[in-house]
C-alpha atoms as a PDB file:
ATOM      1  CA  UNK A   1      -9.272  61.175 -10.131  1.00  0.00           C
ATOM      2  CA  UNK A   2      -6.451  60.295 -13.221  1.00  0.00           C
ATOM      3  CA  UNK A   3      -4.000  58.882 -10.268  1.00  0.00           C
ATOM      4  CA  UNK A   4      -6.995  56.828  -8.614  1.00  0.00           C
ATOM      5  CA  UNK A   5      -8.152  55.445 -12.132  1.00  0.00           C
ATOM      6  CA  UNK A   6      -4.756  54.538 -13.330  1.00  0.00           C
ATOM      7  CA  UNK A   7      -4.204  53.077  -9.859  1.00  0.00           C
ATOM      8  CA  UNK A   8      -6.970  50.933 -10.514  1.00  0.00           C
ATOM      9  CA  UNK A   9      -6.304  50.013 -13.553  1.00  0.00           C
ATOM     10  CA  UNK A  10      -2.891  49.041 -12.201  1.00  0.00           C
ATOM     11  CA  UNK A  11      -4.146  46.861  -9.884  1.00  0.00           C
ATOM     12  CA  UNK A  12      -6.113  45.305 -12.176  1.00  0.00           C
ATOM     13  CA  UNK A  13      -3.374  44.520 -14.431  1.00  0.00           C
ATOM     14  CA  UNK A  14      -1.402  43.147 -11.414  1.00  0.00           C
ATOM     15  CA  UNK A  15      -4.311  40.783 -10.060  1.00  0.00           C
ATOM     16  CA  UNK A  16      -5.083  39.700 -14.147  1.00  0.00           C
ATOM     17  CA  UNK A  17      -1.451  38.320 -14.069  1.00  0.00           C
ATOM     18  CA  UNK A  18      -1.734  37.076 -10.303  1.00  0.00           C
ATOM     19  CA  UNK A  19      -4.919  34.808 -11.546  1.00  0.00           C
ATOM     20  CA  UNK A  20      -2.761  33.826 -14.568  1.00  0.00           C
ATOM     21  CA  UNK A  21       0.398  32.729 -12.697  1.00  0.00           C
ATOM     22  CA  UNK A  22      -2.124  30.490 -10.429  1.00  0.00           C
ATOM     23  CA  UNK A  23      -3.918  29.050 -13.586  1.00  0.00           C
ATOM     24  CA  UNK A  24      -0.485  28.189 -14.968  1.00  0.00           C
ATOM     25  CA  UNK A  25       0.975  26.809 -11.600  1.00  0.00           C
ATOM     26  CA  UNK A  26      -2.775  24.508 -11.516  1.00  0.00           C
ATOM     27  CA  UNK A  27      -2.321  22.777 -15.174  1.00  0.00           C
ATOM     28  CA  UNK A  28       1.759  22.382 -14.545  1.00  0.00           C
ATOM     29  CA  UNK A  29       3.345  20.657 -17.358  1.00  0.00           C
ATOM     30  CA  UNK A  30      -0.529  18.983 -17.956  1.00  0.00           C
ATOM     31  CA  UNK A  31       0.505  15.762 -16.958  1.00  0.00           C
ATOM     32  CA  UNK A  32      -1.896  13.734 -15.065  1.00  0.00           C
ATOM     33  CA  UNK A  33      -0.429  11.599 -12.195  1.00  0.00           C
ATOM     34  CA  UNK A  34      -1.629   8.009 -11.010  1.00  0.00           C
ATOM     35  CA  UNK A  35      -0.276   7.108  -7.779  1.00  0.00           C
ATOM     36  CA  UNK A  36      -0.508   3.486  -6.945  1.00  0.00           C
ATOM     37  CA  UNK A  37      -0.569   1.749  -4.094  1.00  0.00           C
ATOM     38  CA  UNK A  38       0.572  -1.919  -4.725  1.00  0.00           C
ATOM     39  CA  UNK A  39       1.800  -5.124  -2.491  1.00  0.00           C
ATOM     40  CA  UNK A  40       5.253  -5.838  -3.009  1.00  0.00           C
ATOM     41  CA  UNK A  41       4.727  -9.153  -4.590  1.00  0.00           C
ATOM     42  CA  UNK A  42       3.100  -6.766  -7.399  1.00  0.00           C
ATOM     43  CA  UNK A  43       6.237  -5.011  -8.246  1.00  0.00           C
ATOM     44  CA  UNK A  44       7.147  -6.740 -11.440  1.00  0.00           C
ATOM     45  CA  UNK A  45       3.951  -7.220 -13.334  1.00  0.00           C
ATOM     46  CA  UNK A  46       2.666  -3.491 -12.429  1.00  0.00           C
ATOM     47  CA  UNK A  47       5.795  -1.545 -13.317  1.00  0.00           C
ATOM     48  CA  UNK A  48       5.623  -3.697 -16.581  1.00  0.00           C
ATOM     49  CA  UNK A  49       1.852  -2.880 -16.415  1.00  0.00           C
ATOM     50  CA  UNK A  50       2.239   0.566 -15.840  1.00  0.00           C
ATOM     51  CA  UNK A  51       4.605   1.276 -18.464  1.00  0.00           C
ATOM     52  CA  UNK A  52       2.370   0.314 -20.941  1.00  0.00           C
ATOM     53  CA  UNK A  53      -0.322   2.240 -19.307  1.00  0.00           C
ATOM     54  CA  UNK A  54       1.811   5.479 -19.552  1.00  0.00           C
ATOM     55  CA  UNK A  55       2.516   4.464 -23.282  1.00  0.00           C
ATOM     56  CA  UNK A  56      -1.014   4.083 -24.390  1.00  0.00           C
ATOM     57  CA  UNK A  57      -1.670   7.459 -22.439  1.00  0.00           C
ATOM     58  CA  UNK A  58       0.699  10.107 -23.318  1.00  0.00           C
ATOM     59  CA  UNK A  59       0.753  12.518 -20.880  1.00  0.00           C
ATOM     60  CA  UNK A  60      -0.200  10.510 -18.150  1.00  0.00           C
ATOM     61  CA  UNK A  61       2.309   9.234 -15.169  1.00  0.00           C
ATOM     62  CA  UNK A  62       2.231   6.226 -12.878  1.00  0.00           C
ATOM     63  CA  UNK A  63       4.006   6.082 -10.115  1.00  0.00           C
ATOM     64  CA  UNK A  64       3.930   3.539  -7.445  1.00  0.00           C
ATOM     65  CA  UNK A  65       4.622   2.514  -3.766  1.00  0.00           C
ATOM     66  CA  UNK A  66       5.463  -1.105  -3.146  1.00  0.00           C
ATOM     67  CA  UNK A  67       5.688  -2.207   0.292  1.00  0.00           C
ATOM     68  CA  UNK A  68       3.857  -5.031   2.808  1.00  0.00           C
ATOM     69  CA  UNK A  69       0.083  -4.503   2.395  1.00  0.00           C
ATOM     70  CA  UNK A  70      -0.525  -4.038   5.705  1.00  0.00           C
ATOM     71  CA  UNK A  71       1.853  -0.833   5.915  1.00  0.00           C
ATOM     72  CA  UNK A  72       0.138   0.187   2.582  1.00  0.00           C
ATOM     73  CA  UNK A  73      -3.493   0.085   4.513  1.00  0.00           C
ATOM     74  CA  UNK A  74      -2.172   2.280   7.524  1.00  0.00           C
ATOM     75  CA  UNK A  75      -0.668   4.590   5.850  1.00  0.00           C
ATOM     76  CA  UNK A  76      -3.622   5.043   3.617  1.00  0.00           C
ATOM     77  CA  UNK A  77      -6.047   4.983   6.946  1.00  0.00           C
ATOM     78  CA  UNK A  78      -3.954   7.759   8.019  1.00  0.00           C
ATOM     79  CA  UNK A  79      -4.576  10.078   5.183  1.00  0.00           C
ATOM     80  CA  UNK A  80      -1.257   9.449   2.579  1.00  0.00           C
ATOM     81  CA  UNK A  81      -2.850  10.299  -1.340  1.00  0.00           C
ATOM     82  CA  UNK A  82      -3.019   8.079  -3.543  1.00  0.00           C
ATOM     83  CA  UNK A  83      -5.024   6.842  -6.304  1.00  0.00           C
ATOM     84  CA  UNK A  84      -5.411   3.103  -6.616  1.00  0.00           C
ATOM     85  CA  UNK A  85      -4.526   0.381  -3.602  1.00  0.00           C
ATOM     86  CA  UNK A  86      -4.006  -2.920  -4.663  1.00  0.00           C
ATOM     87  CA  UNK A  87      -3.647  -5.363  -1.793  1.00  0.00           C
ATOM     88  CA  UNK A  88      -2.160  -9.046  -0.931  1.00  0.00           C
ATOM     89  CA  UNK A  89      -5.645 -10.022   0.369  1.00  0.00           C
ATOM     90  CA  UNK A  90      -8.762  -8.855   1.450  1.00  0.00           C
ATOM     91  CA  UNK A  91      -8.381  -8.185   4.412  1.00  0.00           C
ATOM     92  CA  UNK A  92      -6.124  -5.291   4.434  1.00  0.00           C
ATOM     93  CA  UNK A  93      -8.241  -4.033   1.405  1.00  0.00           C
ATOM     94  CA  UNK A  94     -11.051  -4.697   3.989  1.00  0.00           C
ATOM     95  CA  UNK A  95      -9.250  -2.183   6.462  1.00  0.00           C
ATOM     96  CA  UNK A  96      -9.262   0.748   4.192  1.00  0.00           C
ATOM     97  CA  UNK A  97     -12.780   0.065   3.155  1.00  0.00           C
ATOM     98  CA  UNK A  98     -14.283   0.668   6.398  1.00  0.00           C
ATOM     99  CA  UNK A  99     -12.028   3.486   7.246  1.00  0.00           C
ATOM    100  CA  UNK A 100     -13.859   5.397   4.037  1.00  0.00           C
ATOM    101  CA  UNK A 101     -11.518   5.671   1.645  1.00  0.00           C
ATOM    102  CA  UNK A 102     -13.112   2.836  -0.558  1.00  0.00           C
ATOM    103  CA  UNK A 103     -16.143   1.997  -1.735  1.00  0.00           C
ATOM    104  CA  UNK A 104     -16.035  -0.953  -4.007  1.00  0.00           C
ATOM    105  CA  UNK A 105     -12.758  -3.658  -4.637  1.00  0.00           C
ATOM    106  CA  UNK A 106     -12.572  -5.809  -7.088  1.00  0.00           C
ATOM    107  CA  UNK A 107     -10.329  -8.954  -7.176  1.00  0.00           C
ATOM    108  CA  UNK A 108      -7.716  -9.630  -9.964  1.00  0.00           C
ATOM    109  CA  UNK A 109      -5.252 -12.729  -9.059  1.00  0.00           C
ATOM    110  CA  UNK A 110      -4.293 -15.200  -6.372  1.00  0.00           C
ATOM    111  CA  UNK A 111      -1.392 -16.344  -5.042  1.00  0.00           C
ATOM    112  CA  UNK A 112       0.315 -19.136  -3.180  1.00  0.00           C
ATOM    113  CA  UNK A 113       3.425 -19.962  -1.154  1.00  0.00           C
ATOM    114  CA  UNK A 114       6.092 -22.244  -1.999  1.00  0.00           C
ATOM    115  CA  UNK A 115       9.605 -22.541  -0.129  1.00  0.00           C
ATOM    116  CA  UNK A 116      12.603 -21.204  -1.490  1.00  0.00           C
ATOM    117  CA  UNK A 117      16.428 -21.848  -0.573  1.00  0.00           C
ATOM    118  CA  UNK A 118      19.861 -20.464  -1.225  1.00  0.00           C
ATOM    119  CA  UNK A 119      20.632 -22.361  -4.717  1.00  0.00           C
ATOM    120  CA  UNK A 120      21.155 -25.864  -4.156  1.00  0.00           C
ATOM    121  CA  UNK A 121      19.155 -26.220  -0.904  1.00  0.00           C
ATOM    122  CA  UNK A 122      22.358 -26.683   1.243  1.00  0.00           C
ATOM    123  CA  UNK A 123      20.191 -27.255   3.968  1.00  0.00           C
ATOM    124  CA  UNK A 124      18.196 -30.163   2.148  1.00  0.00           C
ATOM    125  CA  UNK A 125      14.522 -28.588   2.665  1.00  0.00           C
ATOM    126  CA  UNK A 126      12.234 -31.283   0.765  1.00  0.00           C
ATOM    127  CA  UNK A 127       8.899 -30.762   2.704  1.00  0.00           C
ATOM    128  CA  UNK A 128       6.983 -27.805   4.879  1.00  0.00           C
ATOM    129  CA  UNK A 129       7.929 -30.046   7.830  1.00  0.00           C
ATOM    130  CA  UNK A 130      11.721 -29.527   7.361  1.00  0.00           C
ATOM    131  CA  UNK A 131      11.143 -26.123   8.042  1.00  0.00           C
ATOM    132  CA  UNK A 132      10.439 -27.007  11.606  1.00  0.00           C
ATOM    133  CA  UNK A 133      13.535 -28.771  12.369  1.00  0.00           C
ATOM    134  CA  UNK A 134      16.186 -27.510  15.037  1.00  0.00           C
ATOM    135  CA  UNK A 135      19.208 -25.038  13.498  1.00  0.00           C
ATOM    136  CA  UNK A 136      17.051 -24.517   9.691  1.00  0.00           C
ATOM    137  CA  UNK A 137      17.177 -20.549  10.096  1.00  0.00           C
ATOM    138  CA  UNK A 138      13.700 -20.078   8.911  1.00  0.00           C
ATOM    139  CA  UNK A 139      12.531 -16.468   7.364  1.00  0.00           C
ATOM    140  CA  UNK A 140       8.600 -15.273   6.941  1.00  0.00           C
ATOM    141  CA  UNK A 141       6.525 -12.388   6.816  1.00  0.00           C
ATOM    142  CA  UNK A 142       5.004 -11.084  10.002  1.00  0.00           C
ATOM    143  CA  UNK A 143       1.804 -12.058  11.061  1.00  0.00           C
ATOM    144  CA  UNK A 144       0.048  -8.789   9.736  1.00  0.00           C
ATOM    145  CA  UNK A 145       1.493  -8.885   6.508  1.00  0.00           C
ATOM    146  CA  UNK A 146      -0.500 -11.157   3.897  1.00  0.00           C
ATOM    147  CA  UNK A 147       2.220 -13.470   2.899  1.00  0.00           C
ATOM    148  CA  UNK A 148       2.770 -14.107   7.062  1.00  0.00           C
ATOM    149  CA  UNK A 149      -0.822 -14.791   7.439  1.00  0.00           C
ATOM    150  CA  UNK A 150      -0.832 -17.773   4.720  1.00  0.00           C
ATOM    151  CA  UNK A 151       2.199 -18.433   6.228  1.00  0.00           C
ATOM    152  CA  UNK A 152       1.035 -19.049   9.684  1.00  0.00           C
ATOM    153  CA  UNK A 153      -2.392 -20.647   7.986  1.00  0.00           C
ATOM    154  CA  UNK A 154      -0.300 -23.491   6.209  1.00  0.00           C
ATOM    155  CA  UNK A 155       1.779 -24.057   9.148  1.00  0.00           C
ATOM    156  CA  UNK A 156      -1.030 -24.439  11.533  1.00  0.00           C
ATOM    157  CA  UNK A 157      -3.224 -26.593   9.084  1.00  0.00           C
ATOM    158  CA  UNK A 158      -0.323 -28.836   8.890  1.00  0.00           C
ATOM    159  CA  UNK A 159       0.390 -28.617  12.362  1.00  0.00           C
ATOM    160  CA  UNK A 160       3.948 -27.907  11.826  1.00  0.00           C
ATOM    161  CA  UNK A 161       5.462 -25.893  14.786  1.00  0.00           C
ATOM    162  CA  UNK A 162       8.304 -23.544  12.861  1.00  0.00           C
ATOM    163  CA  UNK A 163      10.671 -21.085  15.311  1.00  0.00           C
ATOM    164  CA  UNK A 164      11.490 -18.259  12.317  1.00  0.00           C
ATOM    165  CA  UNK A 165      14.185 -16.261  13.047  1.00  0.00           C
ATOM    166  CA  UNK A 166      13.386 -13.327  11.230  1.00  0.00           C
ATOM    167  CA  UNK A 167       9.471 -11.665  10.431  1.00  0.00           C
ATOM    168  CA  UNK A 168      10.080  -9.427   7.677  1.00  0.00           C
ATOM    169  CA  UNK A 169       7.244  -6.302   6.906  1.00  0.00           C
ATOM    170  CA  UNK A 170       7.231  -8.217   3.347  1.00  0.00           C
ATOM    171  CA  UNK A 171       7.725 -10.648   1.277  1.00  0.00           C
ATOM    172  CA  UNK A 172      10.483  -8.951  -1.102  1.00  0.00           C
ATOM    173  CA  UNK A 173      12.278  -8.987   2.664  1.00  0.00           C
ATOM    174  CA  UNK A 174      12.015 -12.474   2.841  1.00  0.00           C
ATOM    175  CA  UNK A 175      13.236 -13.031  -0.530  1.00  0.00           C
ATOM    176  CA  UNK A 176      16.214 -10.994   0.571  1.00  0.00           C
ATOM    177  CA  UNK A 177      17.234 -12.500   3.366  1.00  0.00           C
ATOM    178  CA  UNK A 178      17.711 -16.421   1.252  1.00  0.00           C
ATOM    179  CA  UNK A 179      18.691 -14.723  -1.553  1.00  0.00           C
ATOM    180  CA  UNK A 180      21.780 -13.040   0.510  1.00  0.00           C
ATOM    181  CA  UNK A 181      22.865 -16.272   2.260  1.00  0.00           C
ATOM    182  CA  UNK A 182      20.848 -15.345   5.971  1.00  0.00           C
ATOM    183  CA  UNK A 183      18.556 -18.082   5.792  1.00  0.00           C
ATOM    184  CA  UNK A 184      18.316 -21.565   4.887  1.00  0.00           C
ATOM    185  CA  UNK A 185      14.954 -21.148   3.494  1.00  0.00           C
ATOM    186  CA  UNK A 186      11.739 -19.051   3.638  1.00  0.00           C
ATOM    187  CA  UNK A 187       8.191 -18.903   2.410  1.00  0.00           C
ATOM    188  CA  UNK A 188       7.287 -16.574  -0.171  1.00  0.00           C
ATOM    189  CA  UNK A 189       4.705 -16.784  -3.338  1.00  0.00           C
ATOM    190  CA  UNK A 190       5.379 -19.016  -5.989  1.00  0.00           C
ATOM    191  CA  UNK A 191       5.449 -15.345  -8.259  1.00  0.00           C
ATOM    192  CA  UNK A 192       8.485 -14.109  -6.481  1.00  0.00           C
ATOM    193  CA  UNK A 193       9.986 -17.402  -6.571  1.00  0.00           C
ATOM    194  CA  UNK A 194       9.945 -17.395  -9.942  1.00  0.00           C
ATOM    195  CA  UNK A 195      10.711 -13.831 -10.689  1.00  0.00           C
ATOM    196  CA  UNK A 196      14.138 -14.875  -8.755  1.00  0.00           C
ATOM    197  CA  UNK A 197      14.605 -17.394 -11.150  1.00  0.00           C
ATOM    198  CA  UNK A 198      18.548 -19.381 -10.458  1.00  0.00           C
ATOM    199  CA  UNK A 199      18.996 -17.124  -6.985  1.00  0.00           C
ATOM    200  CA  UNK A 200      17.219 -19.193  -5.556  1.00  0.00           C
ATOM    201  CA  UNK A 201      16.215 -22.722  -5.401  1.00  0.00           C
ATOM    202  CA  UNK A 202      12.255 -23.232  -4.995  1.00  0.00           C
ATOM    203  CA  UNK A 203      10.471 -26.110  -2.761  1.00  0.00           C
ATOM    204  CA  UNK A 204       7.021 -26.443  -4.086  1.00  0.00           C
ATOM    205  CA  UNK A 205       4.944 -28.186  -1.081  1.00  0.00           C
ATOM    206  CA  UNK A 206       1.136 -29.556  -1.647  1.00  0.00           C
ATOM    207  CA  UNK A 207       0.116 -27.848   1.554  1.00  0.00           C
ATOM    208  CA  UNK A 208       0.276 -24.426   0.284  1.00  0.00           C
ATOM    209  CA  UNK A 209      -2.874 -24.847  -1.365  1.00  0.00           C
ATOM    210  CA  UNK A 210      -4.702 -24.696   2.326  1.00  0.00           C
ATOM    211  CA  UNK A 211      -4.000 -21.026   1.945  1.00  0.00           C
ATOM    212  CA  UNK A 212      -4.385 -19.278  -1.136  1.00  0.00           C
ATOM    213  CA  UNK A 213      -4.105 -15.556  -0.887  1.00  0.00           C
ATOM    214  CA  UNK A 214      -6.921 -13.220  -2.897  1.00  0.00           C
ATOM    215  CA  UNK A 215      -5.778 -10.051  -4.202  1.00  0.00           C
ATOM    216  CA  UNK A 216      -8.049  -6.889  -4.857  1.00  0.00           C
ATOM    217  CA  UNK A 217      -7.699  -4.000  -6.582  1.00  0.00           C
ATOM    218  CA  UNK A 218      -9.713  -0.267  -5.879  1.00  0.00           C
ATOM    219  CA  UNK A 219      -9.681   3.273  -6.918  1.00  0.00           C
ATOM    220  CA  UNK A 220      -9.558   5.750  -3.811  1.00  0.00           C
ATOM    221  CA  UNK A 221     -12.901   7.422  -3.345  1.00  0.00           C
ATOM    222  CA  UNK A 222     -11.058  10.626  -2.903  1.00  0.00           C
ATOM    223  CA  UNK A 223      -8.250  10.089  -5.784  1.00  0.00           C
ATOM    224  CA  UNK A 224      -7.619  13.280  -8.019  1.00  0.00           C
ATOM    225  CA  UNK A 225      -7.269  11.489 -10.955  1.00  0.00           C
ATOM    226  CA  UNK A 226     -10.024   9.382 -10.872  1.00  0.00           C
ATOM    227  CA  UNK A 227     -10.751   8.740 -14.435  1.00  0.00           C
ATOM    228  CA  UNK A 228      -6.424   7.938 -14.765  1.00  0.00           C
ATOM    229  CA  UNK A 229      -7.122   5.484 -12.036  1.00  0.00           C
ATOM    230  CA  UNK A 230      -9.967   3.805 -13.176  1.00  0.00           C
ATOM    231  CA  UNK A 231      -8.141   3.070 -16.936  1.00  0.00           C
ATOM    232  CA  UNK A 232      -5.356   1.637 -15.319  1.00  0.00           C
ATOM    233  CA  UNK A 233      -7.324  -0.622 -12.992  1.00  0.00           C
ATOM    234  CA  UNK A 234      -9.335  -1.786 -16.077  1.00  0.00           C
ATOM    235  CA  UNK A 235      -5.999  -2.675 -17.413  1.00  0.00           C
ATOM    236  CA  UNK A 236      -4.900  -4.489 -14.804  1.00  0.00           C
ATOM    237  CA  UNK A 237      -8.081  -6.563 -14.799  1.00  0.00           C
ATOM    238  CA  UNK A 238      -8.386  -6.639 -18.535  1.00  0.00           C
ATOM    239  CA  UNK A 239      -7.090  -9.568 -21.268  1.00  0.00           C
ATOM    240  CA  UNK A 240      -3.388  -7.637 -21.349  1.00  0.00           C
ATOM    241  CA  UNK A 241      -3.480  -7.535 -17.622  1.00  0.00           C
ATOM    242  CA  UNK A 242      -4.082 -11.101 -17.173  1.00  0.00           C
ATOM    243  CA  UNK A 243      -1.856 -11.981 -19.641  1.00  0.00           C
ATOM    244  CA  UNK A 244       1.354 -10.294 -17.947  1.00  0.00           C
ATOM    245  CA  UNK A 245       0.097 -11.740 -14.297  1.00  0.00           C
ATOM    246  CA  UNK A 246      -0.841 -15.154 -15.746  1.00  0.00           C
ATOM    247  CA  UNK A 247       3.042 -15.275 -17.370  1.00  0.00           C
ATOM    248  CA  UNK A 248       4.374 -14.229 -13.694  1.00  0.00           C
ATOM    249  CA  UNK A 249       2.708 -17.116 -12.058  1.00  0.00           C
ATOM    250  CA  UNK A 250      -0.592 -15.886 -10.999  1.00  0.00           C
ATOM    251  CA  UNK A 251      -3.518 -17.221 -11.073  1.00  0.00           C
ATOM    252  CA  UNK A 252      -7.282 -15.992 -11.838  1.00  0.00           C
ATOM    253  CA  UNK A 253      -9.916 -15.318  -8.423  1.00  0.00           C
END
């Protein structure tokens, strides 16, 4: 009976300190973790945005994925965690709304294109309809991706047939590709334009207004740090938020 008590007690001891290791391994260092989701024309204004988030919050974290919006929404349709999307337009936001991952989105800027060269425009772009003519090595966005949607909304409006020879998955890509020398121009948003500042020269054109691009912002209905999330979408949508996007070039929905 003395072995089988103390072997109880044992075990008790042993599965006390079992429970405690797991409790320990749960809180981790207790920092709390907001995983964003963001467009790549965001990258900028929310790391500035979500440094001063993490500064106001001690303890708290934000870490984010840039990429095209439309690579965001699959890979958020296909189950990747996360705690806040913020999208390029609504209809990408759209997409992960009906697959049930968000209830309600709330937009927070717009956005338009403008044309951008290496500096000095050595291929003399003055208007949307120089894009169109033969050897200007033209770079967009893909159709998919919000930037190549306005894109391919200007174009048509204007009825000005361009032959791109590169469709990037965003518009950082783009950006890339005339700020290395492998295009003579391509259409991004006015923000990145400007965040480029003297890589590249910029060719504002009135026609860009025929497609100005909404973009929404959401907490996931299933994020684990919901109330994280919600505080730093409230930022982003609040009088410091605007103030920081407004300074980058975007405007108000």
């Amino acid at each position: 009976m003395r072995r089988l008590a103390a072997a109880s007690a044992a075990l008790a001891v042993l599965g006390s300190g079992a429970l405690s290791g797991c409790g320990s391994s749960d809180s981790g260092t207790g920092t709390t973790t907001v995983t964003v989701f963001a467009a790549a024309s965001l990258k900028q204004v929310f790391t500035q945005l979500g440094t001063r988030y993490e500064s106001a919050h001690p303890g708290t974290k934000v870490v984010f994925s840039f990429a095209g919006s439309s690579d965001l929404a699959a890979q958020l349709n296909q189950g990747a965690p996360a705690d806040v999307f913020a999208s390029a337009d609504t209809a990408n936001m759209d997409k992960v709304v009906k697959g049930g991952r968000i209830g309600t989105a709330q937009p927070f800027a717009t956005n338009t294109l403008t044309i951008v060269t290496p500096p000095g425009n050595p291929a003399h772009i003055a208007t949307l309809a120089d894009l169109a003519k033969p050897g200007v090595k033209l770079v967009v966005c893909a159709p998919q991706v919000p930037c190549g949607a306005a894109a391919k909304r200007v174009t048509t409006a204007a009825n000005v047939a361009v032959a791109p020879v590169s469709e990037e998955s965003s518009v950082t890509d783009v950006l890339g590709k005339v700020t290395s020398g492998q295009a003579d121009a391509g259409l991004v948003y006015v923000t990145d334009a400007a965040s480029a500042g003297n890589k590249v020269t910029a060719v504002a054109f009135p026609e860009s207004s025929s497609a100005v691009n909404t973009y929404p912002i959401a907490v996931l209905s299933d994020s684990k740090s919901a109330d994280a999330a919600r505080g730093f979408v409230d930022l982003v949508k609040g009088d410091e938020g605007r103030k920081v996007l407004t300074q980058a070039g975007f405007g108000t929905p």
